[in-house]
N, C-alpha and C. Protein backbone atom coordinates (compact mmCIF):
# COMPACT_ATOMS: atom_id res chain seq x y z
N UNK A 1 -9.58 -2.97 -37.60
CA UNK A 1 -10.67 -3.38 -36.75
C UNK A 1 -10.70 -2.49 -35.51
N UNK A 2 -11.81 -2.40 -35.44
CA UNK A 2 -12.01 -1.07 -34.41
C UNK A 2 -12.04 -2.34 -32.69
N UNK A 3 -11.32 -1.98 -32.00
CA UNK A 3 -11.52 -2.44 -30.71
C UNK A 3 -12.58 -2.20 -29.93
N UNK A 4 -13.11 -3.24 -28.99
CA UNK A 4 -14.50 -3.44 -28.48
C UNK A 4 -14.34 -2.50 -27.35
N UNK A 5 -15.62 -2.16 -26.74
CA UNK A 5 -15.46 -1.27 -25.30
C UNK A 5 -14.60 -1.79 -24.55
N UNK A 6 -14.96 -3.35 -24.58
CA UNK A 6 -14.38 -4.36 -23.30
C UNK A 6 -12.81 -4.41 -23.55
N UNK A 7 -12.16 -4.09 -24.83
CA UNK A 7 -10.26 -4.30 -24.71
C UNK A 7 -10.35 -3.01 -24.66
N UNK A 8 -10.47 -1.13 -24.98
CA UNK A 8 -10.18 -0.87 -24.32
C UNK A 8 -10.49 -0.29 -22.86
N UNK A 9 -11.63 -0.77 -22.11
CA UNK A 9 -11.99 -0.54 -20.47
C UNK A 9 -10.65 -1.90 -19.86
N UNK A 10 -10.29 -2.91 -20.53
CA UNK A 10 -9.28 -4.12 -19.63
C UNK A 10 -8.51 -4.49 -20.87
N UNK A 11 -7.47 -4.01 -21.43
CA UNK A 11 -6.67 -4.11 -22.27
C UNK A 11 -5.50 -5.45 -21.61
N UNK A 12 -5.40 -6.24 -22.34
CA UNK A 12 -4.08 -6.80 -21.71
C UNK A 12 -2.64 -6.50 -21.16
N UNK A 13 -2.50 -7.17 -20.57
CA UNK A 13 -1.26 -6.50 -19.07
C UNK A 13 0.08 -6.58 -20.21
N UNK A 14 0.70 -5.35 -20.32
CA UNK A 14 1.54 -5.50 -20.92
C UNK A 14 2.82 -4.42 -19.99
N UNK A 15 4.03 -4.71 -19.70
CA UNK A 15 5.09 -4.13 -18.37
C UNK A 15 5.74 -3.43 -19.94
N UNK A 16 5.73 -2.22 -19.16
CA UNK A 16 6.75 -0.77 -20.13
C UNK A 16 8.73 -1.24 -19.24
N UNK A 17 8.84 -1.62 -20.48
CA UNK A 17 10.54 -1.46 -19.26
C UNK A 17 10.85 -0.34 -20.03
N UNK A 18 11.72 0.48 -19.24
CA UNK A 18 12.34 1.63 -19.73
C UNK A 18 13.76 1.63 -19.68
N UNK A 19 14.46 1.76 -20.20
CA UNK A 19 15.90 1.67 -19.91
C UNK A 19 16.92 2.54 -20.94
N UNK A 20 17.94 2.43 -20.83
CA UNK A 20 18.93 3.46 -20.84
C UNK A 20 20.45 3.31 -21.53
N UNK A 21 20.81 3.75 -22.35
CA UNK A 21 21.98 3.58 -23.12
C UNK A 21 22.87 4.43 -22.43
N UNK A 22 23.86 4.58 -22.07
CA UNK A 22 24.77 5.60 -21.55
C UNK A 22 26.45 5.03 -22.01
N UNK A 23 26.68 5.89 -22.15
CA UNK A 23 28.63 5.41 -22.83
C UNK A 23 29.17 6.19 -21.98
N UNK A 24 30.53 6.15 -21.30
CA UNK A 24 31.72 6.99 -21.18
C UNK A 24 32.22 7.14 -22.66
N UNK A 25 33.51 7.61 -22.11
CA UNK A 25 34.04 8.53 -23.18
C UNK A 25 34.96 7.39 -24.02
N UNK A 26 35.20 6.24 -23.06
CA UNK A 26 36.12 5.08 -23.85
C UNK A 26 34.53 4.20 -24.94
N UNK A 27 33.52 4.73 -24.74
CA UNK A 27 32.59 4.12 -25.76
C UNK A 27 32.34 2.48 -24.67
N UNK A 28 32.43 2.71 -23.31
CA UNK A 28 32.09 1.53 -23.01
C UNK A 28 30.26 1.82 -22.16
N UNK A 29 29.44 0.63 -22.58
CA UNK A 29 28.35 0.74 -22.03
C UNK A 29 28.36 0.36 -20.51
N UNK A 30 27.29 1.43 -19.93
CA UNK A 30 27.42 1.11 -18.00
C UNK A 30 25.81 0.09 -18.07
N UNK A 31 26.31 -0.47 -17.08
CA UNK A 31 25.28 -1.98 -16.78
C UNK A 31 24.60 -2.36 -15.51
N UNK A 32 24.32 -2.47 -15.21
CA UNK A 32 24.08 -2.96 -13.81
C UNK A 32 23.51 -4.07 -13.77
N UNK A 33 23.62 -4.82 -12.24
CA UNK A 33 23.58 -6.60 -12.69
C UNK A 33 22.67 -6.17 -11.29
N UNK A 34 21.38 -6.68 -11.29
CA UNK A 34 20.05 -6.89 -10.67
C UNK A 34 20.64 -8.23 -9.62
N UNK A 35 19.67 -8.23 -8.15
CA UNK A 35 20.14 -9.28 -7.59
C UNK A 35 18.76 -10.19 -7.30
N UNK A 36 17.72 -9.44 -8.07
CA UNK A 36 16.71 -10.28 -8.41
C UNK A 36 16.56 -11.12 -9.52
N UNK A 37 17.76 -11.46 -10.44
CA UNK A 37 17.72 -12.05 -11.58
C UNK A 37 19.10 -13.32 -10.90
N UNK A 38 18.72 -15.00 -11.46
CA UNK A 38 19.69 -15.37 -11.16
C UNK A 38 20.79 -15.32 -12.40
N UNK A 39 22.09 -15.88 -12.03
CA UNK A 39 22.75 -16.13 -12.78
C UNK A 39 24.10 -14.92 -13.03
N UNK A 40 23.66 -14.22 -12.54
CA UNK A 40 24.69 -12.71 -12.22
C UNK A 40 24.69 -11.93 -13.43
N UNK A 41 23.56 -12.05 -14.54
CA UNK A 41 23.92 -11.56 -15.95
C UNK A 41 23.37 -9.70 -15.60
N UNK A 42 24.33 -8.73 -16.13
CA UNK A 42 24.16 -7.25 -15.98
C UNK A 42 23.53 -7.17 -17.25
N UNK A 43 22.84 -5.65 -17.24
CA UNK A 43 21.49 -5.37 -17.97
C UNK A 43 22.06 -3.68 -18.50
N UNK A 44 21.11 -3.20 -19.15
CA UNK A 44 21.07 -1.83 -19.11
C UNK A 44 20.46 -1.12 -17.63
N UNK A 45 21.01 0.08 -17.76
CA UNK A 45 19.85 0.01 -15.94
C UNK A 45 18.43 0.89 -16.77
N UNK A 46 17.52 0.99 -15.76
CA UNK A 46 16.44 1.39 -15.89
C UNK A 46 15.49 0.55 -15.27
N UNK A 47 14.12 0.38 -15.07
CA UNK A 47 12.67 -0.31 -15.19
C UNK A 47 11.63 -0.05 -15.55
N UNK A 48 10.49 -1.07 -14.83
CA UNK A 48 9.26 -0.71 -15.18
C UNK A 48 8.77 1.04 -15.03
N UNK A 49 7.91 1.20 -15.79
CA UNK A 49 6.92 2.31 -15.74
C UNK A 49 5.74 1.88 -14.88
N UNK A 50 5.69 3.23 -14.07
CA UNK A 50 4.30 3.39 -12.96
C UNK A 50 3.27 3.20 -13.88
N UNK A 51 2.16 3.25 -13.82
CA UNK A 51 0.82 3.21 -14.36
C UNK A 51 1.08 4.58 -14.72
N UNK A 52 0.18 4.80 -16.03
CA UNK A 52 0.06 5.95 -16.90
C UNK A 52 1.54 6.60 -17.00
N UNK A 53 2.59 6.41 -16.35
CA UNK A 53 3.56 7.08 -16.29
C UNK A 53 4.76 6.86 -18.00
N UNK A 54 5.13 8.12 -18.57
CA UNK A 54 5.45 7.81 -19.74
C UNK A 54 6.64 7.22 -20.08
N UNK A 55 7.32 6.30 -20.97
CA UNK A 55 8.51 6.01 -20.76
C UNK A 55 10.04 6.75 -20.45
N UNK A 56 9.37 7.70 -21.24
CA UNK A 56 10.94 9.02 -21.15
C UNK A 56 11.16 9.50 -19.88
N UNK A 57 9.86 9.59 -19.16
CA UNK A 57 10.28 9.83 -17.62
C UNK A 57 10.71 8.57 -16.76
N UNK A 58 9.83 7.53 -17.28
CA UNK A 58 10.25 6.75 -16.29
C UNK A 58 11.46 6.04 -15.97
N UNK A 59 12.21 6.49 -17.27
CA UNK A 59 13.49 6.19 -17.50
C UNK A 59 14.58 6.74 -16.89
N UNK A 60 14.05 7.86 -16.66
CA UNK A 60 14.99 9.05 -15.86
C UNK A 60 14.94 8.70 -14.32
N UNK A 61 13.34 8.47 -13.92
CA UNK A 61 13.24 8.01 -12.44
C UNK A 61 13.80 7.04 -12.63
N UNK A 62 14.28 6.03 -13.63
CA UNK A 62 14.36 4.67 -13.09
C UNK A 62 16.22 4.83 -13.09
N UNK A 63 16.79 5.37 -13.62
CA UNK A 63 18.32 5.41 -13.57
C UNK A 63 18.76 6.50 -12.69
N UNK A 64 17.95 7.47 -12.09
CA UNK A 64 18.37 8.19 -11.11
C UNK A 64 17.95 7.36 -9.78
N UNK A 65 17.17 6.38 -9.76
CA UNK A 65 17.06 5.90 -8.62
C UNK A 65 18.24 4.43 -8.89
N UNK A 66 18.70 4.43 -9.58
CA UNK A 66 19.35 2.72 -9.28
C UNK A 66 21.27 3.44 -9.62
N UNK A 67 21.43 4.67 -9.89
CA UNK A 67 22.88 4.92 -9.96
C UNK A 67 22.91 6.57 -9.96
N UNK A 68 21.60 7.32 -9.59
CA UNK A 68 22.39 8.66 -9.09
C UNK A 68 22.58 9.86 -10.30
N UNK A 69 22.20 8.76 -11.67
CA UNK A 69 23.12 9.77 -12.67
C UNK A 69 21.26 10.57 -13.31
N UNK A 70 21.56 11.60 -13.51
CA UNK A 70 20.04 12.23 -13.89
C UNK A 70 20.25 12.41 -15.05
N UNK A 71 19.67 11.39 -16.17
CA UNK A 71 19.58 11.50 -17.54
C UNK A 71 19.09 12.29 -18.03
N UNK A 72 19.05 12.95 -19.55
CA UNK A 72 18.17 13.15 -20.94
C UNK A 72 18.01 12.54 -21.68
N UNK A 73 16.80 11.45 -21.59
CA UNK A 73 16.37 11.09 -23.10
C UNK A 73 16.64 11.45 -24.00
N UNK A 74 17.17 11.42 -25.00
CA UNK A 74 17.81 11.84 -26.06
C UNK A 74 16.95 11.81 -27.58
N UNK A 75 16.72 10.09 -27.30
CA UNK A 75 16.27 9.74 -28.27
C UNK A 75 16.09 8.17 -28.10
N UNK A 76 14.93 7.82 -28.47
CA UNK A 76 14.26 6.39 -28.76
C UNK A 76 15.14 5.37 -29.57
N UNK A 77 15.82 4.58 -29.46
CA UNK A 77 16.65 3.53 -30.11
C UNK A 77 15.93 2.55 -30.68
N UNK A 78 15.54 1.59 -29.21
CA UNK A 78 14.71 0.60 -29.70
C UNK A 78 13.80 0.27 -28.89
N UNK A 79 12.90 -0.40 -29.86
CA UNK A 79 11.66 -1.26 -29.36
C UNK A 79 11.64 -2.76 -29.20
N UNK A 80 11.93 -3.48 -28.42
CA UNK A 80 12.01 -5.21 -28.09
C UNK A 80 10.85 -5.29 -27.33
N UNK A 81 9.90 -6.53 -28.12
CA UNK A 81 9.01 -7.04 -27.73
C UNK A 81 9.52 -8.26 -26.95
N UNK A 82 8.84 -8.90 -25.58
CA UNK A 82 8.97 -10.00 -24.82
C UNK A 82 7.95 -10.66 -24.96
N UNK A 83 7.98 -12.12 -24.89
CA UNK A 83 6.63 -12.65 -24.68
C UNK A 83 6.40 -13.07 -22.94
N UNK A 84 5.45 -13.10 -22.80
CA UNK A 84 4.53 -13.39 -21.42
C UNK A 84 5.52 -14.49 -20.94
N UNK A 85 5.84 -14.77 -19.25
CA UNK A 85 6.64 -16.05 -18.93
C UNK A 85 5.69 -16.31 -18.15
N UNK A 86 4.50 -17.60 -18.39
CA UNK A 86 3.15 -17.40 -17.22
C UNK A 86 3.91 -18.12 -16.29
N UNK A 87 4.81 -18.81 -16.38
CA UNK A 87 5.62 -19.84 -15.21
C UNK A 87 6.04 -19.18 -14.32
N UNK A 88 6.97 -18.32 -14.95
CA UNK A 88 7.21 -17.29 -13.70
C UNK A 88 6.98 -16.19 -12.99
N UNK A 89 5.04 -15.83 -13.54
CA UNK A 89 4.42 -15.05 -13.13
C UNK A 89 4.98 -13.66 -13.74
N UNK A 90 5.31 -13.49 -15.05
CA UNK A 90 5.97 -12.13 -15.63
C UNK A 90 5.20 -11.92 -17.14
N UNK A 91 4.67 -10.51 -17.34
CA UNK A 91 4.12 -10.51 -18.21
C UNK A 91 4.35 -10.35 -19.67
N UNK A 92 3.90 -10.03 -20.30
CA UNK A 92 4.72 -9.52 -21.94
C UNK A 92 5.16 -8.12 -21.56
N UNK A 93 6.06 -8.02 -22.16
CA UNK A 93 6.70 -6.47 -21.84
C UNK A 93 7.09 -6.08 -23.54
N UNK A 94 7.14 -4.47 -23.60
CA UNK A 94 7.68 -3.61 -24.46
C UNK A 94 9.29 -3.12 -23.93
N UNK A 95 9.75 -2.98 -24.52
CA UNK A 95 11.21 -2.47 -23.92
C UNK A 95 11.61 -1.38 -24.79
N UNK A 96 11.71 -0.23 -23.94
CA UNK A 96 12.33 1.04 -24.50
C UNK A 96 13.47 1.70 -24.42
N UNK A 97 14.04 1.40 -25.07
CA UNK A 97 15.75 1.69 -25.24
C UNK A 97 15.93 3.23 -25.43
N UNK A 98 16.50 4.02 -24.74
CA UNK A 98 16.28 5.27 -24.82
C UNK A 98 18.03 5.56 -24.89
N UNK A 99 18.66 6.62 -25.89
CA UNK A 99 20.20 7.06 -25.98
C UNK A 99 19.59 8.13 -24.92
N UNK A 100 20.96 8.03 -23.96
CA UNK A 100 20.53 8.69 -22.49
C UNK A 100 21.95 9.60 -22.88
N UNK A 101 22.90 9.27 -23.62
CA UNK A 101 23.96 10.33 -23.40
C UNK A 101 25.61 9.25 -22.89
N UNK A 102 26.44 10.31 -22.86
CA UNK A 102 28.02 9.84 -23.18
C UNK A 102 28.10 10.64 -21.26
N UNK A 103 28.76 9.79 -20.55
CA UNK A 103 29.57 10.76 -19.30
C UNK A 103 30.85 10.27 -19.31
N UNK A 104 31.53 11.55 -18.71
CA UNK A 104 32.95 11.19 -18.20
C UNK A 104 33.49 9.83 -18.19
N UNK A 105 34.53 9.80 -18.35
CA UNK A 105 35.09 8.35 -17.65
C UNK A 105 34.53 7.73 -15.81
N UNK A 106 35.18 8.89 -15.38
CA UNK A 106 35.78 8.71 -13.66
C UNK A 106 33.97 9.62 -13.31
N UNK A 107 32.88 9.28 -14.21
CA UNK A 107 31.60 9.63 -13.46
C UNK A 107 30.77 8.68 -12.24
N UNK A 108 31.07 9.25 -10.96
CA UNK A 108 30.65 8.33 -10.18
C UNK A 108 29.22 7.70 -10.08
N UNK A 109 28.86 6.01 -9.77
CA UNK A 109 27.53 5.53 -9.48
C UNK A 109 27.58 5.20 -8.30
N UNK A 110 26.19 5.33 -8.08
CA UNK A 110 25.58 5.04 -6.80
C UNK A 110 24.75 4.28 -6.73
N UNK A 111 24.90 2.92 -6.58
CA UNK A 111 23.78 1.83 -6.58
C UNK A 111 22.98 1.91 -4.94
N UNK A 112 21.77 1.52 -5.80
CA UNK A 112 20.69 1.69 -4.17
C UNK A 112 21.13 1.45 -3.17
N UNK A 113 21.05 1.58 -1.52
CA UNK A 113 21.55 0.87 -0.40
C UNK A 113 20.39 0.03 -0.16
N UNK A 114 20.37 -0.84 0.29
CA UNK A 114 19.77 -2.04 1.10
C UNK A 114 18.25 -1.44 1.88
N UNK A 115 17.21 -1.44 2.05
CA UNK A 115 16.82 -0.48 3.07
C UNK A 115 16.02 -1.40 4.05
N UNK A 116 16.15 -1.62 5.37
CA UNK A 116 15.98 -2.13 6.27
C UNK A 116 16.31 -3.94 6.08
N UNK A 117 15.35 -4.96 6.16
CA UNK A 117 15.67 -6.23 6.11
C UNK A 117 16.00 -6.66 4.10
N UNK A 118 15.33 -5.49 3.49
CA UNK A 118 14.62 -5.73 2.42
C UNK A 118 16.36 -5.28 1.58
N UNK A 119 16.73 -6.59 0.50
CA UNK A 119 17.93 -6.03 0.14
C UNK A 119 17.77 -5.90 -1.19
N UNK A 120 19.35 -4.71 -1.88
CA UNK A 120 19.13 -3.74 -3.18
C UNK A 120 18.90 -4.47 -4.12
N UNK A 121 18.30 -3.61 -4.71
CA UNK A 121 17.79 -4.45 -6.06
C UNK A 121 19.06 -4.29 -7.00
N UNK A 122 20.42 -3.90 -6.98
CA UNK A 122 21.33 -3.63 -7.61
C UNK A 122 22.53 -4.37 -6.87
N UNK A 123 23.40 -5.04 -7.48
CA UNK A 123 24.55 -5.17 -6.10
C UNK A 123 25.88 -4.98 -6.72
N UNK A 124 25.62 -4.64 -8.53
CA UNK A 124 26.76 -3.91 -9.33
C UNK A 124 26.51 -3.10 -10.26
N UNK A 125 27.42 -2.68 -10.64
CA UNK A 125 27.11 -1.64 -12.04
C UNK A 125 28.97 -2.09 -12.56
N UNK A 126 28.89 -2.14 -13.81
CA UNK A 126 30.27 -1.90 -14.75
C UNK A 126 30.08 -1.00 -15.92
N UNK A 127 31.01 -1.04 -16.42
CA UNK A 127 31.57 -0.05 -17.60
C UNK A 127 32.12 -1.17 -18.52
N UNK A 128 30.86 -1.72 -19.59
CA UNK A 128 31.19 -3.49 -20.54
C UNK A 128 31.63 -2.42 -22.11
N UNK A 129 32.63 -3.36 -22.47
CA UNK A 129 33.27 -2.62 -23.56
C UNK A 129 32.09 -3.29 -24.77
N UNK A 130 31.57 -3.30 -25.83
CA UNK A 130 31.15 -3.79 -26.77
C UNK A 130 31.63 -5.36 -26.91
N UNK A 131 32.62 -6.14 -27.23
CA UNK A 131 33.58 -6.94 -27.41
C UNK A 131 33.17 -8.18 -26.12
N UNK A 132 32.99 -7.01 -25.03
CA UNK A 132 33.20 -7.98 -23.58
C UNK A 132 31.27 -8.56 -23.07
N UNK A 133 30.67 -7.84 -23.59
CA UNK A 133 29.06 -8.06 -23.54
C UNK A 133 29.01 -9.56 -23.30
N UNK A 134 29.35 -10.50 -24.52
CA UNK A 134 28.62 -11.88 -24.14
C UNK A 134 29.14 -12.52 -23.10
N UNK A 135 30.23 -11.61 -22.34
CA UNK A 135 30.92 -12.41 -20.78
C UNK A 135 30.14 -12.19 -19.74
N UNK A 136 29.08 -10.95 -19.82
CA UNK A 136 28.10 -10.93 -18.66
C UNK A 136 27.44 -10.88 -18.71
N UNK A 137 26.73 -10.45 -20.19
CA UNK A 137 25.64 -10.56 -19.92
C UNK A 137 24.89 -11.92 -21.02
N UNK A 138 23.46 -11.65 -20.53
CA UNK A 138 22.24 -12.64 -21.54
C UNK A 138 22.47 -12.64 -22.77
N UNK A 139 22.11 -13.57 -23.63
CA UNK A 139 22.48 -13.15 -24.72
C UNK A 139 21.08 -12.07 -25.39
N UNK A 140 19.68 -12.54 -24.89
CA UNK A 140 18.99 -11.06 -25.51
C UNK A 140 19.37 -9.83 -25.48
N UNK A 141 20.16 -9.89 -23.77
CA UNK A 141 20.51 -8.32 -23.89
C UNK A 141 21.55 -8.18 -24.33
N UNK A 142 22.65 -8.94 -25.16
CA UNK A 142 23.68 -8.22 -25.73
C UNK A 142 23.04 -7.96 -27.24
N UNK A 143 21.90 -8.41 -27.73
CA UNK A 143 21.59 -8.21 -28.90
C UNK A 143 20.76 -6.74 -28.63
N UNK A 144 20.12 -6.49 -27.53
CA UNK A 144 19.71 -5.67 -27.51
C UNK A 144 20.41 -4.39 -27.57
N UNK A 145 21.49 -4.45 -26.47
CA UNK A 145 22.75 -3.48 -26.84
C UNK A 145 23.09 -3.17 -27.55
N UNK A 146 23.56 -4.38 -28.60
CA UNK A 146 24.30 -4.13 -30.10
C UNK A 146 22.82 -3.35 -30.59
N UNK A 147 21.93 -3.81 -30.67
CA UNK A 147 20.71 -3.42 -31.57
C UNK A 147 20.65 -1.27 -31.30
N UNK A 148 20.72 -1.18 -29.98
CA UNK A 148 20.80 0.30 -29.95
C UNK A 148 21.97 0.76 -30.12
N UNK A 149 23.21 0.49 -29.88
CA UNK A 149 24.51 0.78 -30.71
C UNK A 149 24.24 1.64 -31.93
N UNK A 150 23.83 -0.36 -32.64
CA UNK A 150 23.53 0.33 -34.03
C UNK A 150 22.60 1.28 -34.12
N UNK A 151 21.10 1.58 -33.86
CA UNK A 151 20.15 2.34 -34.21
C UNK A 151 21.10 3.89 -33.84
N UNK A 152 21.92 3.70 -32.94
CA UNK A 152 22.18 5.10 -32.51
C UNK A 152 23.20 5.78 -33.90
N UNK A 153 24.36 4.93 -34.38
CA UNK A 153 25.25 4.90 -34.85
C UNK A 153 24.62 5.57 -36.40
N UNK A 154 23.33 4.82 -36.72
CA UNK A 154 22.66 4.82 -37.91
C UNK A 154 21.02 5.86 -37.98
N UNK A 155 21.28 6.35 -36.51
CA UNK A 155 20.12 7.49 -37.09
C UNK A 155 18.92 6.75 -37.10
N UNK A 156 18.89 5.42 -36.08
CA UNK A 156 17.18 4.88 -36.75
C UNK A 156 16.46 4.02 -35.69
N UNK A 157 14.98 3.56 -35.95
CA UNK A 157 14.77 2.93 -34.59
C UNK A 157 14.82 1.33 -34.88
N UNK A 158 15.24 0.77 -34.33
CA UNK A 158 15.69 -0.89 -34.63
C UNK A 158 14.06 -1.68 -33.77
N UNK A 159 13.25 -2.08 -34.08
CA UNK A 159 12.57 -2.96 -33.77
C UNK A 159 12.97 -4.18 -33.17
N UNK A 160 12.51 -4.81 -32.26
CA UNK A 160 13.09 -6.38 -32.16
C UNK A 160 12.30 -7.38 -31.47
N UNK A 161 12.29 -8.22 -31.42
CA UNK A 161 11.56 -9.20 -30.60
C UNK A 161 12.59 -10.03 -30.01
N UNK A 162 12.53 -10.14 -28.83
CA UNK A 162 13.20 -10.84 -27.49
C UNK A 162 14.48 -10.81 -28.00
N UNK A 163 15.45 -8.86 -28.39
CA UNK A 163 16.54 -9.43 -29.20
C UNK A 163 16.53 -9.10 -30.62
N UNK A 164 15.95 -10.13 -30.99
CA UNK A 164 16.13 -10.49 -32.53
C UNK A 164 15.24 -9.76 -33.70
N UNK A 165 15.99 -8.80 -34.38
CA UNK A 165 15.28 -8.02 -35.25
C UNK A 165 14.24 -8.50 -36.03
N UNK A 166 12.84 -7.64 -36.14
CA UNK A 166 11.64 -8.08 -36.68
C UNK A 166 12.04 -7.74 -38.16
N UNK A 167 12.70 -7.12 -38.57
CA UNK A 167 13.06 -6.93 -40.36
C UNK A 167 14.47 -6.76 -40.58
N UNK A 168 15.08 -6.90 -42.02
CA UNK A 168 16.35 -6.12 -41.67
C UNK A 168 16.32 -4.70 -41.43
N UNK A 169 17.49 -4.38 -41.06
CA UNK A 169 18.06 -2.64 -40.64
C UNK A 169 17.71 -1.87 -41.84
């Protein structure tokens, strides 16, 4: 079905998260725990995409601004669909899992500083072994983790919805 003028001139609001796989060399994933989310659960780092702005970049702006480290997209992992939270004013999002690459062990981060009254949107980052995931974080995002693990491990792109794979592997 061919779409009307009117979806695409006002297409529905849909948030690009962009985010980022990165390993040290012990194979542990780096995380960072947001201090706009309650509950203290750490994430992949990355975020939203600017308007028109594409995910592969915005992925790069978004992990060079929250830890310093200047990625390469590598390669597309996965795709996790969200649904809309109208309660808490958050929209449906796409989530783009991008293999950003392996660093050093002892590679230093730099989480945002604070800037004036207004405080960081970061207030940790770790190094979560596979094993240790469901101790900090959500459980979508440890499925999501595992989900690019695997896609990376297996050469493929893993689909998912909130998490949970739309077919098998």
């Amino acid at each position: 079905m061919v779409p009307s003028p009117e979806e695409l001139k006002n297409p529905s609001p849909v948030r690009h998260g962009c985010l980022a796989l990165i390993l040290n060399q012990a194979n542990a994933v780096l995380m960072v725990r947001p201090t706009a989310k309650d509950g203290g659960c750490y994430q992949l780092p990355g975020g939203t995409a600017w308007k028109n702005e594409p995910p592969w970049e915005a992925v790069r702006r978004e992990v060079r601004e929250e830890t310093r480290l200047d990625v390469r997209p590598r390669r597309l992992l996965v795709l996790d669909w969200t649904a809309a939270q109208p309660d808490q004013d958050i929209a449906a999002g796409i989530n783009f899992v991008f293999w950003c690459g392996r660093v050093p062990n002892h590679t230093p981060i730099t989480l945002p500083k604070p800037r004036g009254l207004k405080k960081s949107e970061l207030d940790d980052y770790r190094w979560v072994r596979v094993i240790d995931l469901d101790s900090c974080c959500a459980p979508y995002q440890v499925r999501r983790v595992r989900a690019a693990l695997q896609a990376r491990a297996r050469g493929i792109l893993m689909e998912l919805h909130e998490g949970h794979p739309t077919r098998p592997p």
